[in-house]
Protein backbone atom coordinates (compact mmCIF):
# COMPACT_ATOMS: atom_id res chain seq x y z
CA UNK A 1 42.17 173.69 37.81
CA UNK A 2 44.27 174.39 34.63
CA UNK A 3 42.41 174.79 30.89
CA UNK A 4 44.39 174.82 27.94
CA UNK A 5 42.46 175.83 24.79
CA UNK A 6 43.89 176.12 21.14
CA UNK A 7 42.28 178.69 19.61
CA UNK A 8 43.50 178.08 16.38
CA UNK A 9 40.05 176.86 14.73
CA UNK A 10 38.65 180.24 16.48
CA UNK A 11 37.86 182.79 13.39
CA UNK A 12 36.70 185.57 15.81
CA UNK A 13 38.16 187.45 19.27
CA UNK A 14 38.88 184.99 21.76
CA UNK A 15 38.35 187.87 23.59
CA UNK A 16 36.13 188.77 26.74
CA UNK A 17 34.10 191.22 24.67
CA UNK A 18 30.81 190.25 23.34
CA UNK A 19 31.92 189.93 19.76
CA UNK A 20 31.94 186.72 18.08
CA UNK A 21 31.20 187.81 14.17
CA UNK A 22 33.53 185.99 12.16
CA UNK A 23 37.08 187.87 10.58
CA UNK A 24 36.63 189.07 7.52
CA UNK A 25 39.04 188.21 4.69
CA UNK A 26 42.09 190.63 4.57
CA UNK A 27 42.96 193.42 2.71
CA UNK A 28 45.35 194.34 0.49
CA UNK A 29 47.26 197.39 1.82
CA UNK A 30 50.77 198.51 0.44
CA UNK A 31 51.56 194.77 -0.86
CA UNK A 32 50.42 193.48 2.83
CA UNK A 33 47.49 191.67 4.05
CA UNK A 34 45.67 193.40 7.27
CA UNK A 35 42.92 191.87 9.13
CA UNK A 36 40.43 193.78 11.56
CA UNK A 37 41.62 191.69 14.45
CA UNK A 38 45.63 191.44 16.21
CA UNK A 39 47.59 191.04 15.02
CA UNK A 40 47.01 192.64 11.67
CA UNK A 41 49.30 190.27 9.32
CA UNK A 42 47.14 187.66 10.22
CA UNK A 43 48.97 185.39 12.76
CA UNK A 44 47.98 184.58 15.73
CA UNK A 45 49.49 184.85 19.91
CA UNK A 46 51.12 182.11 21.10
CA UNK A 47 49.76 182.13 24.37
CA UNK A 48 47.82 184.60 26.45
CA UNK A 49 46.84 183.64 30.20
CA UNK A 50 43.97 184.35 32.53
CA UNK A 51 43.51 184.35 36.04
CA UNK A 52 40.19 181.89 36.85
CA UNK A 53 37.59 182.33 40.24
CA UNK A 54 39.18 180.07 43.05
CA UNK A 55 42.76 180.89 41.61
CA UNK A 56 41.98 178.41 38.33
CA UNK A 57 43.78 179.86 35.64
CA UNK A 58 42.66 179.85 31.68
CA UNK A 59 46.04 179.35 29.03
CA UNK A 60 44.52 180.60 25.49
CA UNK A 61 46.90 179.47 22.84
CA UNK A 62 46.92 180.57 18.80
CA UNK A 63 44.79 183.09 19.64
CA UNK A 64 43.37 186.37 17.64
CA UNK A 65 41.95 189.30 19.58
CA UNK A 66 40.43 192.83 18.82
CA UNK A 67 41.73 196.00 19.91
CA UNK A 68 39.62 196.87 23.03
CA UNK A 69 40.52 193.48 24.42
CA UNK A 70 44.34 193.28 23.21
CA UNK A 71 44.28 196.64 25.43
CA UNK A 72 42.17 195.56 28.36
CA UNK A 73 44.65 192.22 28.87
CA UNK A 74 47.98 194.61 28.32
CA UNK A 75 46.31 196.87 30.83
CA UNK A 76 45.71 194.13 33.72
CA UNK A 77 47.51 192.09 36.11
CA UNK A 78 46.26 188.74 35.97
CA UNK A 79 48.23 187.67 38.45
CA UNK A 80 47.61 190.21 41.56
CA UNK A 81 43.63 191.34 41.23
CA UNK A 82 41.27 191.97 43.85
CA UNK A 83 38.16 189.31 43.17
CA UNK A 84 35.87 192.09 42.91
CA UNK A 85 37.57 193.72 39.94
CA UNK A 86 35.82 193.21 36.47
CA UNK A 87 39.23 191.92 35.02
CA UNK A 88 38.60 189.09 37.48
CA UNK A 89 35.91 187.52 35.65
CA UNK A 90 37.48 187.66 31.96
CA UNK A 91 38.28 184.52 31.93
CA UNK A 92 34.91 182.81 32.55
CA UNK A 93 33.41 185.33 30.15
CA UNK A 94 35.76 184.18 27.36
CA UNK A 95 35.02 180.48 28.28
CA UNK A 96 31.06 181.25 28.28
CA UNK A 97 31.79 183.10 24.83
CA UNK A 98 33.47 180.21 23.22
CA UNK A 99 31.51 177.07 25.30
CA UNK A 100 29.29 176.37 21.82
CA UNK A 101 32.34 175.39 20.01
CA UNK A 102 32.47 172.12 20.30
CA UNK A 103 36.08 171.22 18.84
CA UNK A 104 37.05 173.21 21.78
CA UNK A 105 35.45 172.87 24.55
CA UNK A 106 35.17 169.79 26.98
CA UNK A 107 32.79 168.32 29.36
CA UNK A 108 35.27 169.76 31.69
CA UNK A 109 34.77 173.06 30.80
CA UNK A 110 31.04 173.02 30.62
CA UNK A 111 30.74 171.57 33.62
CA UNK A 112 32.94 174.32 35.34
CA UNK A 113 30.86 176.91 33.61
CA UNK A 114 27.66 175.95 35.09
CA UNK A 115 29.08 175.65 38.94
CA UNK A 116 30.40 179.08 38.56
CA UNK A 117 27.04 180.07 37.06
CA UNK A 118 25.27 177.96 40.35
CA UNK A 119 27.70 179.96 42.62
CA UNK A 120 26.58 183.81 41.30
């Protein structure tokens, strides 16, 4: 199964940590505006992937992250990871984190959530 999700609505990481408090405003820094979360002028990643259970995979687009997970994703390989590594799960963990935003998610979505959840 493929999810896309625009993340552009999403004022927090979009992330697999457990932070979701909302980005504060910028500041005002040698005539530029920096933001806690990447990147730092404020913009946002075109697209990020991750690598679902049963080889589903999760396209994040628009997204902002924080550091830790900007460097956990640069530091994995989506693509080739043993099922038992924690990287493995990111992906459901970001979809649990962001399931109560509704302009996001779908009944699709939820409904993969809670088979995953059945399946632990």
């Amino acid at each position: 199964m493929l999810f896309n999700i625009n993340c552009q609505e999403i004022k927090y990481c979009c992330g697999p940590c457990n932070n979701n408090d909302i980005e504060k405003p910028g500041v005002l820094i040698d005539d530029n505006l920096k933001y806690i979360l990447k990147p730092h002028d404020g913009k946002r990643y075109r697209l990020f992937m991750y690598t679902l259970l049963n080889e589903d995979i999760l396209y994040l687009k628009n997204l902002r992250l924080c550091r830790e997970c900007l460097n956990r994703y640069d530091e994995s390989d989506y693509f080739n990871l043993d099922k038992k590594s924690i990287y493995y799960y990111d992906g459901v963990n970001i979809l649990k984190k962001i399931i109560n935003n509704k302009s996001i998610i779908s009944h699709d979505i939820k409904e993969y959530i809670s088979n995953i959840d059945i399946k632990k």
